[in-house]
PDB file of N, CA and C in Angstrom:
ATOM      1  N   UNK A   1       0.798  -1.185   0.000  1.00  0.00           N
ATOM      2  CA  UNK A   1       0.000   0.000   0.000  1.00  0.00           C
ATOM      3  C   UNK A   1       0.853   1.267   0.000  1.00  0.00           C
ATOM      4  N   UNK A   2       2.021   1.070   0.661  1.00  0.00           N
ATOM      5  CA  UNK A   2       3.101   2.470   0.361  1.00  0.00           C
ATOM      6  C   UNK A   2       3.116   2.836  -1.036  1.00  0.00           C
ATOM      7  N   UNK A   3       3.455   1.833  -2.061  1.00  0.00           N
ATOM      8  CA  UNK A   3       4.071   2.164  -3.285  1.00  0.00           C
ATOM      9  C   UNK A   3       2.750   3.583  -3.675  1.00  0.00           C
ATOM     10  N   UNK A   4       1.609   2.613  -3.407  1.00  0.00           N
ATOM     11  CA  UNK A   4       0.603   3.855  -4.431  1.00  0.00           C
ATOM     12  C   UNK A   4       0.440   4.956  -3.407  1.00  0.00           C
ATOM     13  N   UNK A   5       0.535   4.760  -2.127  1.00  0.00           N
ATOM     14  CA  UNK A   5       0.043   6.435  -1.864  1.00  0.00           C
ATOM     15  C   UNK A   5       1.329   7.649  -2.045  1.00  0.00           C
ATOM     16  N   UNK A   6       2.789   6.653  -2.005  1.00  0.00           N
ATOM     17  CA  UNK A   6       4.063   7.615  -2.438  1.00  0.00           C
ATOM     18  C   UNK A   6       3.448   8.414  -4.032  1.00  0.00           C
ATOM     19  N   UNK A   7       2.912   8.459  -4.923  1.00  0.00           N
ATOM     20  CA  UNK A   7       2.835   8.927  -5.757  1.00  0.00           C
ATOM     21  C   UNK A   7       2.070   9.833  -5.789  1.00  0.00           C
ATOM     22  N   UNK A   8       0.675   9.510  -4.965  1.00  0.00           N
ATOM     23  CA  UNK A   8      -0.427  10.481  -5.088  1.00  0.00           C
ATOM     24  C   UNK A   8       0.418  11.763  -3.746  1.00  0.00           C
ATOM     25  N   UNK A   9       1.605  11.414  -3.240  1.00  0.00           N
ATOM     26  CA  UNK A   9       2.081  12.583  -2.277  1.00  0.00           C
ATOM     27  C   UNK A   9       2.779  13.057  -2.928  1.00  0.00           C
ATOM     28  N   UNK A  10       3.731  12.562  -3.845  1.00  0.00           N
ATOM     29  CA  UNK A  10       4.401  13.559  -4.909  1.00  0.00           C
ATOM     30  C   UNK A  10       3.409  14.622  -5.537  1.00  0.00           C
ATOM     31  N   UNK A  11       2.284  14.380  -5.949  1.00  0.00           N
ATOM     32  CA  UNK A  11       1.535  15.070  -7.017  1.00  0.00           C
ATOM     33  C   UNK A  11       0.398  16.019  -6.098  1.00  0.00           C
ATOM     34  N   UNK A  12       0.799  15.250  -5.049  1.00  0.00           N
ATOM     35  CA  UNK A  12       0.007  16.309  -4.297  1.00  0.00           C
ATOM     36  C   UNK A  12       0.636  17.621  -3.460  1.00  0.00           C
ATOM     37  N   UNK A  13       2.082  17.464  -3.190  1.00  0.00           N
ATOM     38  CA  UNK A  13       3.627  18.473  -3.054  1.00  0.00           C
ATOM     39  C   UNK A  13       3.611  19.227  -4.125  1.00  0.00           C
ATOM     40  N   UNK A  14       3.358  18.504  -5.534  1.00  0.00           N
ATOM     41  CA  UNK A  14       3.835  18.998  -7.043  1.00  0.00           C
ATOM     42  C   UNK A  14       2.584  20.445  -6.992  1.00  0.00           C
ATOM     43  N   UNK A  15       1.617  19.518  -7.001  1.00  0.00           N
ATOM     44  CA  UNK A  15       0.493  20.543  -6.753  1.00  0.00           C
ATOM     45  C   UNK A  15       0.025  21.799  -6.488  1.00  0.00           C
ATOM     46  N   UNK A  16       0.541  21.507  -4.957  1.00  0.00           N
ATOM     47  CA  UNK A  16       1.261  22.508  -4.143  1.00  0.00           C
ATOM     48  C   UNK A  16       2.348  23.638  -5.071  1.00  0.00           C
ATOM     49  N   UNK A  17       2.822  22.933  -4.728  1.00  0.00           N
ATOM     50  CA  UNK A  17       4.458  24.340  -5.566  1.00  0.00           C
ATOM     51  C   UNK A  17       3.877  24.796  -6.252  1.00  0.00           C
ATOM     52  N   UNK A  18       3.345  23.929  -7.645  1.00  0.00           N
ATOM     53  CA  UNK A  18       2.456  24.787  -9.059  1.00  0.00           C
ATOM     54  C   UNK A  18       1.496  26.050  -8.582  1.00  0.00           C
ATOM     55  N   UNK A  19       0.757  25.846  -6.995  1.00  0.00           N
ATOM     56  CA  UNK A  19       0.123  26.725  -6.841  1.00  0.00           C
ATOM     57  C   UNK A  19       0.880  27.883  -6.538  1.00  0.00           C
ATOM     58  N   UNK A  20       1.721  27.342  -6.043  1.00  0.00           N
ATOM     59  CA  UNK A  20       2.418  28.723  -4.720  1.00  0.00           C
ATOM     60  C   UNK A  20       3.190  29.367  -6.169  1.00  0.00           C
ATOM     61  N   UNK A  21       3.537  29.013  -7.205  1.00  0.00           N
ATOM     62  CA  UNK A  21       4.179  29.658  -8.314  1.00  0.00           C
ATOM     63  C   UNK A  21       3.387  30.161  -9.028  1.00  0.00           C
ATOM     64  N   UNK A  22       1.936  29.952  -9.436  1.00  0.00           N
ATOM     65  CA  UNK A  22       1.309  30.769  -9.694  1.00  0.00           C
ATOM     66  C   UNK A  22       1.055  31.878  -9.124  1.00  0.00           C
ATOM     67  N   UNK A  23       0.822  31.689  -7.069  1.00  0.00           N
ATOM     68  CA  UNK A  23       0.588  33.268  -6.566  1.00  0.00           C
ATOM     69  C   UNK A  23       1.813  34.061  -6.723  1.00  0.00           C
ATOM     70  N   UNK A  24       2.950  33.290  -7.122  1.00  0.00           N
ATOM     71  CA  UNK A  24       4.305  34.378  -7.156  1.00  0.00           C
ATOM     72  C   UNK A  24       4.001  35.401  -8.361  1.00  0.00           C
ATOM     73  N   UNK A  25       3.946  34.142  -9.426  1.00  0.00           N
ATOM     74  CA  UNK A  25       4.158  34.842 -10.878  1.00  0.00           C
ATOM     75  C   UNK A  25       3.114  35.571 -10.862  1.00  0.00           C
ATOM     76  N   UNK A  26       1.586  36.013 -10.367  1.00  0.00           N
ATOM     77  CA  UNK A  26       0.974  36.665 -10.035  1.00  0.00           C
ATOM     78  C   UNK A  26       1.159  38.503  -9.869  1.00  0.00           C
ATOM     79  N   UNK A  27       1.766  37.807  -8.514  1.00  0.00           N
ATOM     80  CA  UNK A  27       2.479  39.007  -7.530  1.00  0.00           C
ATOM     81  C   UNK A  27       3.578  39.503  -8.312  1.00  0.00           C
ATOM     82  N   UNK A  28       4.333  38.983  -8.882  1.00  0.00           N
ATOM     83  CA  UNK A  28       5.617  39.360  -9.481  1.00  0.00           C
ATOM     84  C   UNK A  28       5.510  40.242 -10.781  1.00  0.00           C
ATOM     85  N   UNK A  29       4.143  40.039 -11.946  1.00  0.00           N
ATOM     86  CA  UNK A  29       3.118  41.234 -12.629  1.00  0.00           C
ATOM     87  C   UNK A  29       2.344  41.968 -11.888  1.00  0.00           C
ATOM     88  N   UNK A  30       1.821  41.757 -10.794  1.00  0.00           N
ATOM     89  CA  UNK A  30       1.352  42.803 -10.500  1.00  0.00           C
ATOM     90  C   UNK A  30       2.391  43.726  -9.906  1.00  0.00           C
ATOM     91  N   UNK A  31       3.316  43.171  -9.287  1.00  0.00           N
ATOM     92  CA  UNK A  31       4.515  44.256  -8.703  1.00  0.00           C
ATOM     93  C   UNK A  31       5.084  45.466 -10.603  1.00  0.00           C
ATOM     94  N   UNK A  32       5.040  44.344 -11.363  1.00  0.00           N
ATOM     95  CA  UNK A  32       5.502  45.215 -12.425  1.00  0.00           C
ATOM     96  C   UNK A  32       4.863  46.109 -13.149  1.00  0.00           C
ATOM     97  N   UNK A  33       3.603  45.622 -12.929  1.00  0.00           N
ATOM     98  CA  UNK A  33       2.553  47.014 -13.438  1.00  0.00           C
ATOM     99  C   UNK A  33       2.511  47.699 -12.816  1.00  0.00           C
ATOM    100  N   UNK A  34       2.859  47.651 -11.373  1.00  0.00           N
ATOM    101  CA  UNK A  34       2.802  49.237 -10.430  1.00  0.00           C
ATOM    102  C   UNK A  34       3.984  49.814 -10.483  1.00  0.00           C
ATOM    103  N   UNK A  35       4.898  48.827 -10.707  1.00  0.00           N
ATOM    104  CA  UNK A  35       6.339  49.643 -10.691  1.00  0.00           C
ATOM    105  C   UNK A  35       5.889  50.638 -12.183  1.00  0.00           C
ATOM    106  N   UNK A  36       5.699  49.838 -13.798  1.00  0.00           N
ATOM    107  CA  UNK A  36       5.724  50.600 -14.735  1.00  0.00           C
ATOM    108  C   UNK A  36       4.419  51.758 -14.811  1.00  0.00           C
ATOM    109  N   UNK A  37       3.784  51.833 -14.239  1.00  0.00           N
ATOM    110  CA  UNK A  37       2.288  52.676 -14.010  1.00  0.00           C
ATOM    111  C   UNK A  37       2.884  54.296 -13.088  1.00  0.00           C
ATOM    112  N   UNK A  38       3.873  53.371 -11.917  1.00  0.00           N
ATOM    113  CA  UNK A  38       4.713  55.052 -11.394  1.00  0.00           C
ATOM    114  C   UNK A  38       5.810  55.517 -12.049  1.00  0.00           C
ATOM    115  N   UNK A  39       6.200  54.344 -13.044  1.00  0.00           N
ATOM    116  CA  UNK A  39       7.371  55.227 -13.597  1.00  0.00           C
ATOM    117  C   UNK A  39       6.799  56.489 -14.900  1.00  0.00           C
ATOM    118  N   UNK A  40       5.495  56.061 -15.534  1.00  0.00           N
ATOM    119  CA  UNK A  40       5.152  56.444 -16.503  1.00  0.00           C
ATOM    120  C   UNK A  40       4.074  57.393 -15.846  1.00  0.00           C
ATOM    121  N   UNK A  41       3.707  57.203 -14.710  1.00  0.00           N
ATOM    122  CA  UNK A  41       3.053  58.761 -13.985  1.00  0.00           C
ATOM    123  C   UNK A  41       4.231  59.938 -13.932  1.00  0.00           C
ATOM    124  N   UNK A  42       5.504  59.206 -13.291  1.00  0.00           N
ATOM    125  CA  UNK A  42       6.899  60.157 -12.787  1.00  0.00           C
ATOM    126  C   UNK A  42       7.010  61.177 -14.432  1.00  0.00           C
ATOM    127  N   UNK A  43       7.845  60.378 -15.464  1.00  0.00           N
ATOM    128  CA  UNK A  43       7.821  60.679 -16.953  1.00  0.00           C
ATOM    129  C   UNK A  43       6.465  61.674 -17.529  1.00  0.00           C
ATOM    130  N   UNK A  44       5.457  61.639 -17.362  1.00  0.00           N
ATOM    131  CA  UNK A  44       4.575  62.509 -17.651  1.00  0.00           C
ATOM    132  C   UNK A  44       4.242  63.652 -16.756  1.00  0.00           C
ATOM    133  N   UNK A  45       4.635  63.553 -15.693  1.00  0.00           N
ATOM    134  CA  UNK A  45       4.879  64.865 -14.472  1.00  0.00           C
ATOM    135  C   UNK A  45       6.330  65.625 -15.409  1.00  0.00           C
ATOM    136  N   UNK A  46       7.050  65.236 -15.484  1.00  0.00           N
ATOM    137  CA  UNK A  46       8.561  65.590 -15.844  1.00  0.00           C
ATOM    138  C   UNK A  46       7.982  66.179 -17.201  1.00  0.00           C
ATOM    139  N   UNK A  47       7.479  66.007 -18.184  1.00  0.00           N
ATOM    140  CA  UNK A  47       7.515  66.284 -19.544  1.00  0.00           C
ATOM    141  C   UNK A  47       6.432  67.582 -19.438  1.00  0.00           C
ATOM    142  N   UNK A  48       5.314  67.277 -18.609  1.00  0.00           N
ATOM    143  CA  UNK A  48       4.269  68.461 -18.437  1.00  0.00           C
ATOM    144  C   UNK A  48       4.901  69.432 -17.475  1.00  0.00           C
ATOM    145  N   UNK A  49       5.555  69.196 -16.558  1.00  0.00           N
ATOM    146  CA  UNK A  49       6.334  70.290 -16.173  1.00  0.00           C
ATOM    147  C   UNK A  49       7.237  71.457 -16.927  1.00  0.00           C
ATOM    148  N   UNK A  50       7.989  70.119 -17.604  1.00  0.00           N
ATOM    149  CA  UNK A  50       9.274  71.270 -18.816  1.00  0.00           C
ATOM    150  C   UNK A  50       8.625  71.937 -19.892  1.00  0.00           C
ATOM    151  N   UNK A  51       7.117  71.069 -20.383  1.00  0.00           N
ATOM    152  CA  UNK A  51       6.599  71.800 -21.287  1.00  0.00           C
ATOM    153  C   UNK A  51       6.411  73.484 -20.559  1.00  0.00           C
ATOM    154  N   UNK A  52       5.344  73.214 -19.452  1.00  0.00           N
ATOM    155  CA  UNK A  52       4.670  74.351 -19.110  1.00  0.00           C
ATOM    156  C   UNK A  52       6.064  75.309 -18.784  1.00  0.00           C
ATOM    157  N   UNK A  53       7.337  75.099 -18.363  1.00  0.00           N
ATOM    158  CA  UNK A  53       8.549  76.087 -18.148  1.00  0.00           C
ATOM    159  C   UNK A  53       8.771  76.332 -19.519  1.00  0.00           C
ATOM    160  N   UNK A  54       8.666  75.625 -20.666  1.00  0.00           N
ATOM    161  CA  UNK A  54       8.982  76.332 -21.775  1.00  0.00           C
ATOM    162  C   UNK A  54       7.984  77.412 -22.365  1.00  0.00           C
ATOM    163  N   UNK A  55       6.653  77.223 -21.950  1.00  0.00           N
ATOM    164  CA  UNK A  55       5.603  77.785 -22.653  1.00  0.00           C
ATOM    165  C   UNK A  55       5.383  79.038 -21.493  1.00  0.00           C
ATOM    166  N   UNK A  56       6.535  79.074 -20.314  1.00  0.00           N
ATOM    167  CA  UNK A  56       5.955  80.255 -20.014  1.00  0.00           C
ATOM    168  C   UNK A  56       7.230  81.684 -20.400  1.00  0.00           C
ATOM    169  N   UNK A  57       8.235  80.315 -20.651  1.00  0.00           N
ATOM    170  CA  UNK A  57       9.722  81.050 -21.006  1.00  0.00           C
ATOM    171  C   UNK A  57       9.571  81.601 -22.202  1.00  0.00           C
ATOM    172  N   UNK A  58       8.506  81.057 -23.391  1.00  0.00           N
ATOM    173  CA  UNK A  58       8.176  81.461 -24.634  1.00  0.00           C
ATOM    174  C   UNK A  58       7.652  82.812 -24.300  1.00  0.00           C
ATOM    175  N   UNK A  59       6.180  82.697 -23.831  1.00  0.00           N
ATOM    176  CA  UNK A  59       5.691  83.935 -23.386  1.00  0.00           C
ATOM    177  C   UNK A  59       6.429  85.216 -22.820  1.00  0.00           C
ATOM    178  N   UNK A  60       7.294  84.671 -22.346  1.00  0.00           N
ATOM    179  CA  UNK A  60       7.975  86.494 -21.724  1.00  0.00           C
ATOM    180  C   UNK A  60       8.934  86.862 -22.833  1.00  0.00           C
ATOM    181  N   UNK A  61       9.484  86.186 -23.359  1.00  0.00           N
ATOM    182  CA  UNK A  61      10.107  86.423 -24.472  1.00  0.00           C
ATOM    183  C   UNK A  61       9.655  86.998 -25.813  1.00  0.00           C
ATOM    184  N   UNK A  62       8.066  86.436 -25.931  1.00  0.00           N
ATOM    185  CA  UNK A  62       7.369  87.236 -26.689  1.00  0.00           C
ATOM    186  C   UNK A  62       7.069  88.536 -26.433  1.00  0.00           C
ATOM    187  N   UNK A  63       6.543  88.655 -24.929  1.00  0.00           N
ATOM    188  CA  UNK A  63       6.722  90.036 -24.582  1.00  0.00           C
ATOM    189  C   UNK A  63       7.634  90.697 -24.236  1.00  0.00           C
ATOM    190  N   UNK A  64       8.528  90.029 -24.198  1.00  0.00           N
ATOM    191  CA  UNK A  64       9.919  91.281 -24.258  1.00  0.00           C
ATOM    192  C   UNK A  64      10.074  91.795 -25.917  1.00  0.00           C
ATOM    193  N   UNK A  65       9.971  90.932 -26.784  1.00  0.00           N
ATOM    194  CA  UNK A  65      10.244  91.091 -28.033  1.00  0.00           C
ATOM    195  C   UNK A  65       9.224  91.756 -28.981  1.00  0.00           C
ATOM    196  N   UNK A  66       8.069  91.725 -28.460  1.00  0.00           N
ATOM    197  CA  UNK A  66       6.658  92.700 -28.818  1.00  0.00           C
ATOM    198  C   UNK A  66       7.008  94.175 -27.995  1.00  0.00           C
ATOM    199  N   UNK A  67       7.409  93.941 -26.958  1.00  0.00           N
ATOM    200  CA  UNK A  67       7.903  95.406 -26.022  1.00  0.00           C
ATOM    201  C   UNK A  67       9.180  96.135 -27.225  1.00  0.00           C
ATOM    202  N   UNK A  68      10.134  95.327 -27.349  1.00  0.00           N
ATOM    203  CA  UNK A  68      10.988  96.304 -27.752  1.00  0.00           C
ATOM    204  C   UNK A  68      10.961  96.620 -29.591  1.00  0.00           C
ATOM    205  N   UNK A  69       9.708  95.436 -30.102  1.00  0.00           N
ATOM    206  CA  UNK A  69       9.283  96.239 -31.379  1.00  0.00           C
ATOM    207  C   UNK A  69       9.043  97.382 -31.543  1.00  0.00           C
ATOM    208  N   UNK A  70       7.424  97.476 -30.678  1.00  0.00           N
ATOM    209  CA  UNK A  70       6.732  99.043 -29.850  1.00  0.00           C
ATOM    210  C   UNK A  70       7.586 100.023 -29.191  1.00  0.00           C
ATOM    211  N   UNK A  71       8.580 100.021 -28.744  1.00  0.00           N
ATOM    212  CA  UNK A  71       9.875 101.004 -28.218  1.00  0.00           C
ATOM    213  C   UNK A  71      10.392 101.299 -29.707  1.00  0.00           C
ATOM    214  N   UNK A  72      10.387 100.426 -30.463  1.00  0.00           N
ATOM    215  CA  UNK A  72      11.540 101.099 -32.156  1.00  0.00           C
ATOM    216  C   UNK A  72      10.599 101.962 -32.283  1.00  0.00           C
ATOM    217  N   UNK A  73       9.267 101.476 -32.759  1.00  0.00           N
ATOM    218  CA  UNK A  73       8.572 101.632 -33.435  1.00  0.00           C
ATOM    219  C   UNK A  73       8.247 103.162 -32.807  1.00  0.00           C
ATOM    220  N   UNK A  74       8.200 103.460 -32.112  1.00  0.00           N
ATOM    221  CA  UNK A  74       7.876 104.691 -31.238  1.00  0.00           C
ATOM    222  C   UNK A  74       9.025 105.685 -31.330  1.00  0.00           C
ATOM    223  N   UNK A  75      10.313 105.167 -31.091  1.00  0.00           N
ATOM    224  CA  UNK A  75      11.357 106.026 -31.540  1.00  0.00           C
ATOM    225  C   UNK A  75      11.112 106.201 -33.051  1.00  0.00           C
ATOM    226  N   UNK A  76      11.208 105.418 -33.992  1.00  0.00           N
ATOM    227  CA  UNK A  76      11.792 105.477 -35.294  1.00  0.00           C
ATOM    228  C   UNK A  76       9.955 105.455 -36.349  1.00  0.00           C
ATOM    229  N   UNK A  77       8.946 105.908 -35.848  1.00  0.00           N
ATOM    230  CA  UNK A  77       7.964 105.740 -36.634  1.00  0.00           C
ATOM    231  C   UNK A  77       8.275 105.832 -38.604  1.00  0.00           C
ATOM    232  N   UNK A  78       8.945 107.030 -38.787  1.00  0.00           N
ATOM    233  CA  UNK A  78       9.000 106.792 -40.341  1.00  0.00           C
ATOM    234  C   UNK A  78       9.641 105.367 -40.837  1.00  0.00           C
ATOM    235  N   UNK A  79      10.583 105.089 -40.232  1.00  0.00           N
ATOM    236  CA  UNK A  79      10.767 103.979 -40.786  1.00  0.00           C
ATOM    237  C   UNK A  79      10.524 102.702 -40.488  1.00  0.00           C
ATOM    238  N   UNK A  80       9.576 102.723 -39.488  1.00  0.00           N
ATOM    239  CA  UNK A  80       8.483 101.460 -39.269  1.00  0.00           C
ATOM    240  C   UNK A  80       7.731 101.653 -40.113  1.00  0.00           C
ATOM    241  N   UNK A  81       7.022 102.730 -40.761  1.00  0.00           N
ATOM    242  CA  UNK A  81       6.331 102.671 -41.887  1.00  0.00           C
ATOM    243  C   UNK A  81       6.831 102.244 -43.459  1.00  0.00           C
ATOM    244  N   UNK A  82       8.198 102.595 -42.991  1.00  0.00           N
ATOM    245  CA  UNK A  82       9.085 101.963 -44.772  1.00  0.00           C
ATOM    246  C   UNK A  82       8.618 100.624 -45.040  1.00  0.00           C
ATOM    247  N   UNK A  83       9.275 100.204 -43.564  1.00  0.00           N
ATOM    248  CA  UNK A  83       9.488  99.069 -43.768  1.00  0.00           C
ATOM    249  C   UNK A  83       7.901  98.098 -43.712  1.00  0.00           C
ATOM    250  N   UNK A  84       7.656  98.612 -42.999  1.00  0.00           N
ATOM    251  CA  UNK A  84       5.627  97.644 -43.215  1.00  0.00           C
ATOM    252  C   UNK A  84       5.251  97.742 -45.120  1.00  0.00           C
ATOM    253  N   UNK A  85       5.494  99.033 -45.481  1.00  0.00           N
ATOM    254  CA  UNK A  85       5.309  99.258 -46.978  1.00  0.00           C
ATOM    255  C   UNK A  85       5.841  98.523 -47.650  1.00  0.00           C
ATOM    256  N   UNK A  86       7.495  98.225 -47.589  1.00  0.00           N
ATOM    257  CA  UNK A  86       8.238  97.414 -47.954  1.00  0.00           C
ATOM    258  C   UNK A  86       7.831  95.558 -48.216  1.00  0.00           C
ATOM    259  N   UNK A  87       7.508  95.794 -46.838  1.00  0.00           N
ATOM    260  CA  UNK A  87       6.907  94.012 -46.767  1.00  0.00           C
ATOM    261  C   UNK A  87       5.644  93.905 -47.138  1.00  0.00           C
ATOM    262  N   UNK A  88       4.519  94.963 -47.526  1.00  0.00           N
ATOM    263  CA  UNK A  88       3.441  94.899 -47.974  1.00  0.00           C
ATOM    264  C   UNK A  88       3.136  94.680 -49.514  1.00  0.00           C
ATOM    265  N   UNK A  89       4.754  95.506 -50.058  1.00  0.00           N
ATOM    266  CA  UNK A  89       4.458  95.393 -51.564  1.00  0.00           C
ATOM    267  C   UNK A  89       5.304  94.102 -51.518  1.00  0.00           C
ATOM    268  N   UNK A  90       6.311  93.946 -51.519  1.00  0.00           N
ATOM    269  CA  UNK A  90       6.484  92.220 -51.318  1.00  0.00           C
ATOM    270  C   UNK A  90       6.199  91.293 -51.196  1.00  0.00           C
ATOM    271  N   UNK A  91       5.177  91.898 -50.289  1.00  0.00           N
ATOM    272  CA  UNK A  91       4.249  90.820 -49.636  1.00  0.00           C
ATOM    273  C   UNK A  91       3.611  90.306 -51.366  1.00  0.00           C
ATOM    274  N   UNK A  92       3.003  91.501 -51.301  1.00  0.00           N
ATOM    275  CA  UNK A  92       1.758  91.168 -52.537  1.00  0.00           C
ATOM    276  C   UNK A  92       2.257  90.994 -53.855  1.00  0.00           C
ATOM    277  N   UNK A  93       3.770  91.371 -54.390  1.00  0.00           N
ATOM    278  CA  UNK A  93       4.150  90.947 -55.160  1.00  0.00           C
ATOM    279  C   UNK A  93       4.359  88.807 -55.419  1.00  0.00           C
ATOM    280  N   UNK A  94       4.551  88.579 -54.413  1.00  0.00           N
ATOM    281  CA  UNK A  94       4.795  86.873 -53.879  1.00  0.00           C
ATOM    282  C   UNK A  94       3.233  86.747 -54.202  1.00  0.00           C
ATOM    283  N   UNK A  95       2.708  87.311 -53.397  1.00  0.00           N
ATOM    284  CA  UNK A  95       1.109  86.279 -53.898  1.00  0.00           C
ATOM    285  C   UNK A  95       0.136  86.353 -54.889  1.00  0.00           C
ATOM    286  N   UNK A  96       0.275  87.428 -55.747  1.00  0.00           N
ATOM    287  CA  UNK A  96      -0.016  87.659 -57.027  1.00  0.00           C
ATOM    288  C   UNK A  96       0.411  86.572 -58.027  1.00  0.00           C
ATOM    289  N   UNK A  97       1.693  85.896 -57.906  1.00  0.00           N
ATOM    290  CA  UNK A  97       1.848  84.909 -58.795  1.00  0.00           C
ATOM    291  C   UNK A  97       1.021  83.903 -58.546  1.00  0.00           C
TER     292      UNK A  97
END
């Protein structure tokens, strides 16, 4: 009677392990989807951050550079007008063709 129940205790040990390796390999994706879920929250904090520092670094720069158009333009009016004329007939020479 040993011989047959030695087998059904192997398969019932075997059993065992197969389970306990399933709750690993389990645990061991779910550990990796949370690990890759915060790394790819971290990465999209980082990218929306540098955007918004660039888009506000754009902005003052525009207004510094709209400011010191309006400063020429205020000193030097005749020839802010040349030159608008200039690029107007240019302009319309280019889109006439």
């Amino acid at each position: 009677m040993s011989v047959s129940t030695r087998p059904d205790a192997d398969l019932t040990i075997l059993q065992t392990d197969i389970d306990a390796l399933k709750r690993d390999v389990a645990s061991l994706i779910e550990h990796l989807k949370t690990g890759v879920t915060h790394g790819v929250q971290s990465a999209s904090a980082r990218v929306d951050g540098g955007s918004r520092r660039l888009y506000r670094a754009a902005a003052i720069e525009r207004d510094r550079a709209l400011k010191a158009v309006g400063d020429q333009v205020e000193k030097q009016p005749l020839v802010a007008l040349l030159i608008a004329v200039c690029v107007g007939y240019v302009g319309g020479r280019v889109l006439t063709r």
